[in-house]
Protein backbone atom coordinates (compact mmCIF):
# COMPACT_ATOMS: atom_id res chain seq x y z
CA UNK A 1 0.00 0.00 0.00
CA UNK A 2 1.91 3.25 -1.09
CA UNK A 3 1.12 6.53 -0.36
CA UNK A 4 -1.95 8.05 -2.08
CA UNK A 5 -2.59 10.98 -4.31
CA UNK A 6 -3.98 13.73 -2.71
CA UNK A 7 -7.98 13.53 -2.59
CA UNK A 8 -10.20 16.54 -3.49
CA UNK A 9 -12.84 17.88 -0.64
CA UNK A 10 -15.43 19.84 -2.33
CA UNK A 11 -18.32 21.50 -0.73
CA UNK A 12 -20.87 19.26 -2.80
CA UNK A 13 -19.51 16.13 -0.31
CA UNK A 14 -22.35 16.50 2.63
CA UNK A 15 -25.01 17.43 -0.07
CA UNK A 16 -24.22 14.15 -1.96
CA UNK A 17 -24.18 12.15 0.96
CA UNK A 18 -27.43 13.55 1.89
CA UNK A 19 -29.06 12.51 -1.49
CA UNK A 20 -27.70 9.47 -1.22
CA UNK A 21 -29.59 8.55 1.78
CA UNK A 22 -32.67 9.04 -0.43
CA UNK A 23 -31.46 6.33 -2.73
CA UNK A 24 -31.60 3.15 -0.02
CA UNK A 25 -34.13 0.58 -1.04
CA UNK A 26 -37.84 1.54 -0.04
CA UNK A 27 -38.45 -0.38 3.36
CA UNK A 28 -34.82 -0.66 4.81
CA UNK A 29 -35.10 -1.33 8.55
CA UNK A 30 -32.73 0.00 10.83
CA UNK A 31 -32.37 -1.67 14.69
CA UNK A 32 -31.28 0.15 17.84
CA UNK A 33 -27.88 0.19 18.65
CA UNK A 34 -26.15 -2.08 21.27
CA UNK A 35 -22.82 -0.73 21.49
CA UNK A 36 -23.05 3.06 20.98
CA UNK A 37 -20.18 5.31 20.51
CA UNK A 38 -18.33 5.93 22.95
CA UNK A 39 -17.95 2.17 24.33
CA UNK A 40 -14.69 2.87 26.91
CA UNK A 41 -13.58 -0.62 26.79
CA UNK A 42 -11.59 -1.32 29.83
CA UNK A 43 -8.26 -3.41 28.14
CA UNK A 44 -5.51 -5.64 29.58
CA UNK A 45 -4.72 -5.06 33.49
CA UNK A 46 -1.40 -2.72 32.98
CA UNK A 47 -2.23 -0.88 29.81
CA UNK A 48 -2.74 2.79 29.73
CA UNK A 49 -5.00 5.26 27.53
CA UNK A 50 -3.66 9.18 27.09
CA UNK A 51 -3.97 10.66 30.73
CA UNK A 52 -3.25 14.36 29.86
CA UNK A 53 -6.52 15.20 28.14
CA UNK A 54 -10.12 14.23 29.62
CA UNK A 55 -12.01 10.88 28.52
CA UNK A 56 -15.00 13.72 26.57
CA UNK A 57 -12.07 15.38 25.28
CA UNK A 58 -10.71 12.28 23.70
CA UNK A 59 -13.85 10.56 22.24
CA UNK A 60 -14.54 14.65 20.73
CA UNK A 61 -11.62 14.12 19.05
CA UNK A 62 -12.58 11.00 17.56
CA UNK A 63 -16.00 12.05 16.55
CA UNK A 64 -14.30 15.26 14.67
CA UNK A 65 -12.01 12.72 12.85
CA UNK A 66 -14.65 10.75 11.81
CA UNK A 67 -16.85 13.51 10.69
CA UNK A 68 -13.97 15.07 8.58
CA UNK A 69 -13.06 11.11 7.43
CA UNK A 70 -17.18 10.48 5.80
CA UNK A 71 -17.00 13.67 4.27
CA UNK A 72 -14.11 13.42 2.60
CA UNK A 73 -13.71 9.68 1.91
CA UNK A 74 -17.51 7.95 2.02
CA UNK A 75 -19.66 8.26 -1.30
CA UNK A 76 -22.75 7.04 -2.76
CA UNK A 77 -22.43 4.44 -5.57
CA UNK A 78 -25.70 4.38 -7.00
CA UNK A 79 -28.95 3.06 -5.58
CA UNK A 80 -28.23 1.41 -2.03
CA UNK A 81 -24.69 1.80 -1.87
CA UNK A 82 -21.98 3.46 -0.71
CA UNK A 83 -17.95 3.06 -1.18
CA UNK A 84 -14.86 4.66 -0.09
CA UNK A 85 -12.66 6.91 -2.34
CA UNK A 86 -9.52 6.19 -2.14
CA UNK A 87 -7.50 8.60 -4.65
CA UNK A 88 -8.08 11.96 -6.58
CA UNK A 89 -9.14 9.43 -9.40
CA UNK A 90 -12.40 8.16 -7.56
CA UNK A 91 -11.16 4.77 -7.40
CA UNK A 92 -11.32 2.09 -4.04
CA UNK A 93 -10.01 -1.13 -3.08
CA UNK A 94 -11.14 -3.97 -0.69
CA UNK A 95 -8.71 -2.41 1.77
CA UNK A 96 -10.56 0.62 1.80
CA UNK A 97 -13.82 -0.63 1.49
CA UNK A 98 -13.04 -3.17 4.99
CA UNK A 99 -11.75 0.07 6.86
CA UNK A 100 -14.92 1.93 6.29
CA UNK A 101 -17.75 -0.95 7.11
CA UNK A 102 -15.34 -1.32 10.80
CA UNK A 103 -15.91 2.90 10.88
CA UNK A 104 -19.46 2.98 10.63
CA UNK A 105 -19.93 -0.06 13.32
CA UNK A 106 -17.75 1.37 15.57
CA UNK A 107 -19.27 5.06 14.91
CA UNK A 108 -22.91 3.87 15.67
CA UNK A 109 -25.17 5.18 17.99
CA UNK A 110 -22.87 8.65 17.63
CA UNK A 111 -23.42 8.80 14.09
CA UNK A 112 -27.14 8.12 13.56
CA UNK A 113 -26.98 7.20 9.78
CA UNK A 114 -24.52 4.21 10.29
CA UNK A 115 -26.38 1.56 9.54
CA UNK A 116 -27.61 2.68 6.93
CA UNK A 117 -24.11 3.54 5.60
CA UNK A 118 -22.75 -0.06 6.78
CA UNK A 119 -25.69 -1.60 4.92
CA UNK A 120 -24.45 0.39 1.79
CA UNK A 121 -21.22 -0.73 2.19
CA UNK A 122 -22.17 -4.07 2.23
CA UNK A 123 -24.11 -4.06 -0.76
CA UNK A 124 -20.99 -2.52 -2.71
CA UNK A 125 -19.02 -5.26 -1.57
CA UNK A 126 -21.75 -8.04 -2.60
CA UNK A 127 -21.45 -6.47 -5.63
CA UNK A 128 -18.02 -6.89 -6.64
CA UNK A 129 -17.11 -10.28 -5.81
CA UNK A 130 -13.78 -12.09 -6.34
CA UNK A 131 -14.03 -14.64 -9.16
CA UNK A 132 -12.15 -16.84 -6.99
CA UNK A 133 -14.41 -17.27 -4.05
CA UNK A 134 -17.91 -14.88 -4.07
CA UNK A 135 -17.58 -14.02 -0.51
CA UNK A 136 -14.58 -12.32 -1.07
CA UNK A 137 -14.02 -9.27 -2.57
CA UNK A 138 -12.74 -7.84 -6.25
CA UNK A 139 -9.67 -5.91 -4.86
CA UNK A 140 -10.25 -2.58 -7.04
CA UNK A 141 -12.78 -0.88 -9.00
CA UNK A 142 -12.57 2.13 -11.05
CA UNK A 143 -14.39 5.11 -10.80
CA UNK A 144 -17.13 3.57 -13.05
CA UNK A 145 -17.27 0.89 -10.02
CA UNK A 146 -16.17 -1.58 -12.82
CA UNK A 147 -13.41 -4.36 -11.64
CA UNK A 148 -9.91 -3.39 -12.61
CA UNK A 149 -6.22 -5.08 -12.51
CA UNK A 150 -7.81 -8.80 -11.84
CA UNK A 151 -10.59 -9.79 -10.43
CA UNK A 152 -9.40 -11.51 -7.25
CA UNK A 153 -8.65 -10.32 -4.01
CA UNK A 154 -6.50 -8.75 -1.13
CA UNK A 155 -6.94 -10.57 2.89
CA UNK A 156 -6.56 -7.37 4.39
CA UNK A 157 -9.89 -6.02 2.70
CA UNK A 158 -11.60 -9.77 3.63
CA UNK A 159 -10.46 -9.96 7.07
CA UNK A 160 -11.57 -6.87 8.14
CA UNK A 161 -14.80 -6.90 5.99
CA UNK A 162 -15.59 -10.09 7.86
CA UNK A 163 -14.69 -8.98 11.15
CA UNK A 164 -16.80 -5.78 10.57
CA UNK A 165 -20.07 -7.57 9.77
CA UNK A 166 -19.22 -9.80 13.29
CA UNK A 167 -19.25 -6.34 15.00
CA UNK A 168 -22.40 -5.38 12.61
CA UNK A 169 -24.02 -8.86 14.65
CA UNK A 170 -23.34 -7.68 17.65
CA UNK A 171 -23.74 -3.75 17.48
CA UNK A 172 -27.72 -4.25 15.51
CA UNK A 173 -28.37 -7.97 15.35
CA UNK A 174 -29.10 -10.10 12.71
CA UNK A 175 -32.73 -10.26 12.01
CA UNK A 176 -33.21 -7.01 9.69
CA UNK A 177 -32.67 -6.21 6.06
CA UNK A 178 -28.89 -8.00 6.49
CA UNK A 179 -28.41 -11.02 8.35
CA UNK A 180 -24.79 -9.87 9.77
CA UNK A 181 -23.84 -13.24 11.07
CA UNK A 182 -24.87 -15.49 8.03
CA UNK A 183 -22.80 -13.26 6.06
CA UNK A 184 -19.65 -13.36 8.14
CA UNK A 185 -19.67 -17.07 8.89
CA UNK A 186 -19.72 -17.07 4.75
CA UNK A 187 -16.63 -14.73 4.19
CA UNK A 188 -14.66 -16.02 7.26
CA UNK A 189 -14.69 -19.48 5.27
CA UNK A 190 -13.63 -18.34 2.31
CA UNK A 191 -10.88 -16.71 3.90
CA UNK A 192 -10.41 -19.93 5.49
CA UNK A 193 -10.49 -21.70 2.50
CA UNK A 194 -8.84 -19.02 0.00
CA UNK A 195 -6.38 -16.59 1.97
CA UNK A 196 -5.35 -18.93 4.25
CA UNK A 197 -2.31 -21.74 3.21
CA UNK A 198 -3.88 -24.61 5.38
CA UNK A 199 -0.30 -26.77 5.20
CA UNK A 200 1.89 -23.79 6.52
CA UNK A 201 -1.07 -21.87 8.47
CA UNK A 202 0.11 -19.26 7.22
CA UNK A 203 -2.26 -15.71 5.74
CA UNK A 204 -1.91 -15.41 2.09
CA UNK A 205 -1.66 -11.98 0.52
CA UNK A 206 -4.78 -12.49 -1.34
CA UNK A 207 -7.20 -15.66 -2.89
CA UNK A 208 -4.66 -15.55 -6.10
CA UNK A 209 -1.16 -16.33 -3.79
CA UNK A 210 -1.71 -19.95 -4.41
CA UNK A 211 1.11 -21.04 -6.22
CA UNK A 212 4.80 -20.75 -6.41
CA UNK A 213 6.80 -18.30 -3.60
CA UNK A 214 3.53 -16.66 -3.48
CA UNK A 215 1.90 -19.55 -1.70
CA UNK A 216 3.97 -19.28 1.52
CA UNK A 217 4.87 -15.34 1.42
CA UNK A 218 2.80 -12.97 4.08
CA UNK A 219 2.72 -9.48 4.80
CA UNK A 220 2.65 -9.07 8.55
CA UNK A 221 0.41 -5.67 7.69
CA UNK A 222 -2.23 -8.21 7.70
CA UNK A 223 -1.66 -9.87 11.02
CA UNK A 224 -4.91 -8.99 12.85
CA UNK A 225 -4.87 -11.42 15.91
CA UNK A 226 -8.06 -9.47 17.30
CA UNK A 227 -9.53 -11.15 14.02
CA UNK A 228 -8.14 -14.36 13.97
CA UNK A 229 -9.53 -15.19 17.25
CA UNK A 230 -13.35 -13.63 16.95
CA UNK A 231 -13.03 -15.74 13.64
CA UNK A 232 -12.72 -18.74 15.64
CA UNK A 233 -14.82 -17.68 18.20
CA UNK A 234 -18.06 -17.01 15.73
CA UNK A 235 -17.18 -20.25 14.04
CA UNK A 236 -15.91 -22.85 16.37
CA UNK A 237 -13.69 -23.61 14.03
CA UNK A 238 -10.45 -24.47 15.48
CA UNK A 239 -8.27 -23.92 12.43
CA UNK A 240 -8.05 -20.16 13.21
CA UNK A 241 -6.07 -21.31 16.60
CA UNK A 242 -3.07 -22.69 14.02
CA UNK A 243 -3.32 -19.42 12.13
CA UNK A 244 -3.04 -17.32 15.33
CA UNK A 245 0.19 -19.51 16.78
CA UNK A 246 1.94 -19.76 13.28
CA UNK A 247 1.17 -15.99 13.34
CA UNK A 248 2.63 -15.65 16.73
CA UNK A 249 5.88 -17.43 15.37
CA UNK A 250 6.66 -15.47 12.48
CA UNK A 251 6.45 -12.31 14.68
CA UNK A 252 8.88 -13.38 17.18
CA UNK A 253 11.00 -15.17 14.28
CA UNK A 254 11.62 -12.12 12.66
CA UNK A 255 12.06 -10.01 16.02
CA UNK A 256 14.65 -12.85 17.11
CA UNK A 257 15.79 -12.98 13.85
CA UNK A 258 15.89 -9.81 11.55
CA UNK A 259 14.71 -6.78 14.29
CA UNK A 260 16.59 -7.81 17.36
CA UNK A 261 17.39 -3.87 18.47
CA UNK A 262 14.06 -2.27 16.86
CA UNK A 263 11.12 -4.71 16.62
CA UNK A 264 10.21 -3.56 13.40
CA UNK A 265 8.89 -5.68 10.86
CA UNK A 266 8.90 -5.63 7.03
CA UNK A 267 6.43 -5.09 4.72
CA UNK A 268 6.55 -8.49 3.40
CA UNK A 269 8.15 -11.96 4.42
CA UNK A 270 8.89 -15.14 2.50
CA UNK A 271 9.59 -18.69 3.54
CA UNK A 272 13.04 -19.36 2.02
CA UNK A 273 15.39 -22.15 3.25
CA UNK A 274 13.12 -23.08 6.29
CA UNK A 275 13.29 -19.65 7.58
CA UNK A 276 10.99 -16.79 7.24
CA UNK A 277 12.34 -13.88 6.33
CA UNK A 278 12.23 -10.15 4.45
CA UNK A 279 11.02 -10.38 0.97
CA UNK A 280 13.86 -8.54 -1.28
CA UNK A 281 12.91 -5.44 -3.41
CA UNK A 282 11.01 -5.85 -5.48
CA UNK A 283 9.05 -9.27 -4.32
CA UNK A 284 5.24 -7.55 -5.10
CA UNK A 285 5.31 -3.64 -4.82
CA UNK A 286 8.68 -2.09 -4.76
CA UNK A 287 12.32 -1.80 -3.81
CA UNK A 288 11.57 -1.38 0.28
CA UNK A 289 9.27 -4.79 0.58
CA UNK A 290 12.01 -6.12 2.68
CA UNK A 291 12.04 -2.81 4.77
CA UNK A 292 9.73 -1.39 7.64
CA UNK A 293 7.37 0.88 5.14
CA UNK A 294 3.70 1.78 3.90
CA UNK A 295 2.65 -1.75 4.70
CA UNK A 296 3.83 -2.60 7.86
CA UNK A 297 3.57 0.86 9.62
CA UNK A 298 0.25 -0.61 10.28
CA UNK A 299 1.81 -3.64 12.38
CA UNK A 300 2.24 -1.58 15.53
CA UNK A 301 -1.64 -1.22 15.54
CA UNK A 302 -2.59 -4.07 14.53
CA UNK A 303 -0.60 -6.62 16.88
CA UNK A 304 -1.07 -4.06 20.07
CA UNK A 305 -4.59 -3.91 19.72
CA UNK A 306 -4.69 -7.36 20.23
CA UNK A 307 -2.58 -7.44 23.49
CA UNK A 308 -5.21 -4.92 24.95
CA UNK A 309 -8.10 -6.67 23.91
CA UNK A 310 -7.04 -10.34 24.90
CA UNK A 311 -3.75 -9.69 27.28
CA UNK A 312 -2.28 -12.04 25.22
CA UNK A 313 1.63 -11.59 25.40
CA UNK A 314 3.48 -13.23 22.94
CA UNK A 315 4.25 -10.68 21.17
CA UNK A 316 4.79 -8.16 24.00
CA UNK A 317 8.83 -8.44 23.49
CA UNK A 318 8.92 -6.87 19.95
CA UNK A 319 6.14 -4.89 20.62
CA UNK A 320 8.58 -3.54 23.95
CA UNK A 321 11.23 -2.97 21.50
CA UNK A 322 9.34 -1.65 19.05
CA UNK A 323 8.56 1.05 22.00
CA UNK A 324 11.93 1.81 22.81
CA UNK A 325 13.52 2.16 20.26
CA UNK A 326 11.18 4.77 18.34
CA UNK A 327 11.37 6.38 21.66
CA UNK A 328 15.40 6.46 21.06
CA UNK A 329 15.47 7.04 17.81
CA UNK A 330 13.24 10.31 17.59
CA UNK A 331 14.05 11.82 21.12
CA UNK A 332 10.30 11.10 22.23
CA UNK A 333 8.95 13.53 19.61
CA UNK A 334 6.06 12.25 17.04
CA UNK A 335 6.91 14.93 14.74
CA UNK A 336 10.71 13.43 14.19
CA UNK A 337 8.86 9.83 12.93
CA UNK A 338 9.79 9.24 9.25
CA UNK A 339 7.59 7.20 6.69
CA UNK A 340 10.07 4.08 6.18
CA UNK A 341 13.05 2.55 8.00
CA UNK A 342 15.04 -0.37 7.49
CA UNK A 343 14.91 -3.25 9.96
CA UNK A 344 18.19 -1.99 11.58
CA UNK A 345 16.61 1.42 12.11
CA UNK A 346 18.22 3.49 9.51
CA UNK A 347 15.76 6.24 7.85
CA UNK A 348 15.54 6.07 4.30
CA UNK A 349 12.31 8.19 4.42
CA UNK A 350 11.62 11.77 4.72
CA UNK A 351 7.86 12.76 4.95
CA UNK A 352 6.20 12.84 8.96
CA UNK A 353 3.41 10.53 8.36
CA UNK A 354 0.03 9.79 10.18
CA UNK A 355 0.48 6.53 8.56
CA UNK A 356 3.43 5.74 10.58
CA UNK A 357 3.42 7.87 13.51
CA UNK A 358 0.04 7.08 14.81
CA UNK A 359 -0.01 3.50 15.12
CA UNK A 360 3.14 3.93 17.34
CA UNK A 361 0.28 5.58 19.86
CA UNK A 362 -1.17 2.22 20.25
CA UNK A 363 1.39 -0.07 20.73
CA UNK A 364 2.41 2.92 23.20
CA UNK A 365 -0.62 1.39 25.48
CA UNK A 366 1.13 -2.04 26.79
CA UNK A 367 3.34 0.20 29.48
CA UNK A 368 3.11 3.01 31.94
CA UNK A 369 6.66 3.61 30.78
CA UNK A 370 5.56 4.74 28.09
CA UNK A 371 2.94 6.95 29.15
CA UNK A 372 4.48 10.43 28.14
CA UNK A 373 5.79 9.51 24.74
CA UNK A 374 1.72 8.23 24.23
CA UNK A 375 0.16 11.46 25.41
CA UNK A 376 2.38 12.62 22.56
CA UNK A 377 1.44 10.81 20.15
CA UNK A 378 -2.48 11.28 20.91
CA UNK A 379 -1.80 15.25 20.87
CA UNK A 380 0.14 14.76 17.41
CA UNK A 381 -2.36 12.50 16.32
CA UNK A 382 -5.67 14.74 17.54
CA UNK A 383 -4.12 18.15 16.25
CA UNK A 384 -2.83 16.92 12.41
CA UNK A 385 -3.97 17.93 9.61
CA UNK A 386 -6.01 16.15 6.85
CA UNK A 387 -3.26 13.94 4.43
CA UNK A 388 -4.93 11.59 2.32
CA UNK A 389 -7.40 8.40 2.55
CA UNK A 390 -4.69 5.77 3.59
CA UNK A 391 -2.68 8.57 6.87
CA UNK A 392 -6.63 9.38 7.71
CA UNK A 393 -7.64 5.76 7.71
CA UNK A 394 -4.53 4.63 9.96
CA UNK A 395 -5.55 7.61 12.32
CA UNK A 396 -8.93 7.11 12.87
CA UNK A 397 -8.10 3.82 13.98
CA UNK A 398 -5.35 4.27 16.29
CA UNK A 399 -7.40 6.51 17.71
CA UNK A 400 -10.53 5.05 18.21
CA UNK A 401 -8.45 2.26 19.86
CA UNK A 402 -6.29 5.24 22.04
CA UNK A 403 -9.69 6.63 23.41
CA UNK A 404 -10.47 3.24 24.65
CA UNK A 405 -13.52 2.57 22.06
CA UNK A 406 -12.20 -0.73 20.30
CA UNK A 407 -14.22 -3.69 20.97
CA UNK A 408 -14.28 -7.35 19.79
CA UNK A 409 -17.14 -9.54 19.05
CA UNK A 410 -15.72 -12.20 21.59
């Protein structure tokens, strides 16, 4: 995922979305909300939240983000649904689409149109399925909404559409226009069954990595353990406990291994020589897919989140590293965070991005020690300005999960 274009706000965003609302299909029924914004989940025993600014002050914050996040980013696309622009070009992808159904679940009960804009959502991504597996989605469309550069798909857009239609169970229920659940237990199969390599346990970079070096090469961007276990948990199926431990592995195998004095991870690894290790440049994307860069700035996020959610701690020793060392290396100031690094810690990049210095907010939370570099971040985070879809994205999230409003549907 590189960095995007800039996007274009225009004053005819609100009206559009307004119009759209017109469009839904006559008798769409909409259910109260269970878990309204703000939820103030209380995490792990020993983490910490941002204690220089009030608990109001924080979820404000959020709401603001999110408001300026829809306007820009959320769009009709034709009767019933909605996507999410991605680039100045109008274009999305399943990575996009999966960030903004777990938005509008998580934004419920604030934001009083959500389900309706979850339910369009949905009904984009039904529309555009994978010719691989149905319940997955067609990575890209166009700004015509037409299928573009193969019709297959990318995990990170499928796990996180999945998991957002769990939360969509538990936040409305299942018994209205969309039965959540049915539709999760469908795509968490496929995942199963498509983006997952059931010798190696391993998560596929999409439905098409089947073959060749493909077949056992991950990208630890996509390691969502909060995921892997509420798939198990909605399923009973105990394969997602293999996926989660091989997951664990390969973390601490390239900490060990590759990121002993940063705990950064690369972009991409492959299984070479009974070893997994950083892709070289130019495996998929480009010459940094071996290096710590607009993939994997999302891994301290991702992996954190589950620590607070489950207190799960095997990977609390890279994320600890992780910690101290971008502590270290930017004298405890967000604004000196650069968008890429190699796994020793050199800076190859240049540009202070939300992408990358906003996720380091949230693995921040597994320590009092690190309680002043996190109030920090959060002020760094809360004051930015707008970038584009993907530094927006990153920092909605990391702080939605700072404020304490991430929740899990086990």
């Amino acid at each position: 995922m590189g960095k995007q274009g800039k996007r274009s706000l225009g004053w005819k965003s609100s009206i559009l979305t307004g119009l759209a609302l017109l469009l839904l299909p006559a008798g769409s029924v909409f259910a109260a909300v269970n878990k309204p914004f703000p939820q103030h989940t209380v995490y792990t025993s020993g983490t910490i939240k941002p204690n220089h600014v009030t608990q109001s002050s924080m979820d404000n914050a959020v709401k603001t983000k999110w408001n300026n996040w829809k306007s820009a980013y959320l769009k009709p696309a034709g009767t019933g649904k909605y996507y999410v622009k991605y680039n100045s070009d109008g274009e999305t992808v399943s990575e996009a689409h999966g960030y903004g159904m777990l938005f509008t679940v998580l934004m419920a009960g604030y934001d009083s149109s959500a389900q309706t804009y979850f339910d369009g959502l949905y009904n984009y991504y039904t529309a555009h399925p994978s010719s691989i597996n149905p319940y997955l989605m067609s990575w890209k469309q166009n700004s015509s909404f037409e299928n573009v550069e193969g019709q297959d798909s990318a995990t990170d857009g499928d796990m996180d559409i999945a998991y957002s239609l769990l939360l969509a169970h538990k936040q409305w229920g299942s018994s209205g226009t969309v039965n959540y659940l049915q539709a999760a237990g469908r795509i968490i199969n496929a995942i199963m069954d498509h983006d997952i390599n059931q010798s190696t346990w391993t998560i596929r970079l999409g439905d098409w990595a089947s073959s060749g070096s493909y077949n056992t090469a991950t990208r630890p961007s996509d390691f969502m353990l909060n995921h892997l276990k509420a798939f198990q948990a909605a399923t009973g199926d105990t394969r997602w406990k293999n996926v989660t431990d091989k997951t664990y592995t390969i973390i601490n195998s390239l900490h060990t291994g590759y990121s002993a004095a940063t705990g950064l991870l690369p972009d991409f690894v492959v299984y070479s020589g009974g070893v997994y290790k950083p892709a070289a440049a130019g495996f998929l994307e480009d010459d940094n897919d071996g290096n710590y860069n607009y993939n994997s700035c999302r891994t301290p996020w991702r992996i954190a989140t589950d620590y607070l959610i489950s207190g799960d701690s095997r990977a609390l020793a890279q994320l600890n590293q992780l910690n101290s060392w971008i502590k270290t290396k930017t004298s405890s100031t967000p604004g000196n965070i650069k968008d890429g690094y190699k796994l020793n810690g050199t800076t190859f990049g240049s540009y202070n991005s939300g992408a990358f210095y906003a996720p380091f907010g949230v693995s921040a939370m597994t320590s009092s020690v690190n309680q002043s570099w996190l109030n920090a971040v959060w002020s760094h985070t809360a004051g930015s300005a707008a970038e584009d879809y993907y530094e927006d994205s990153i920092k909605l999230f990391s702080m939605i999960v700072m404020s304490g409003n991430w929740w899990t549907y086990a």
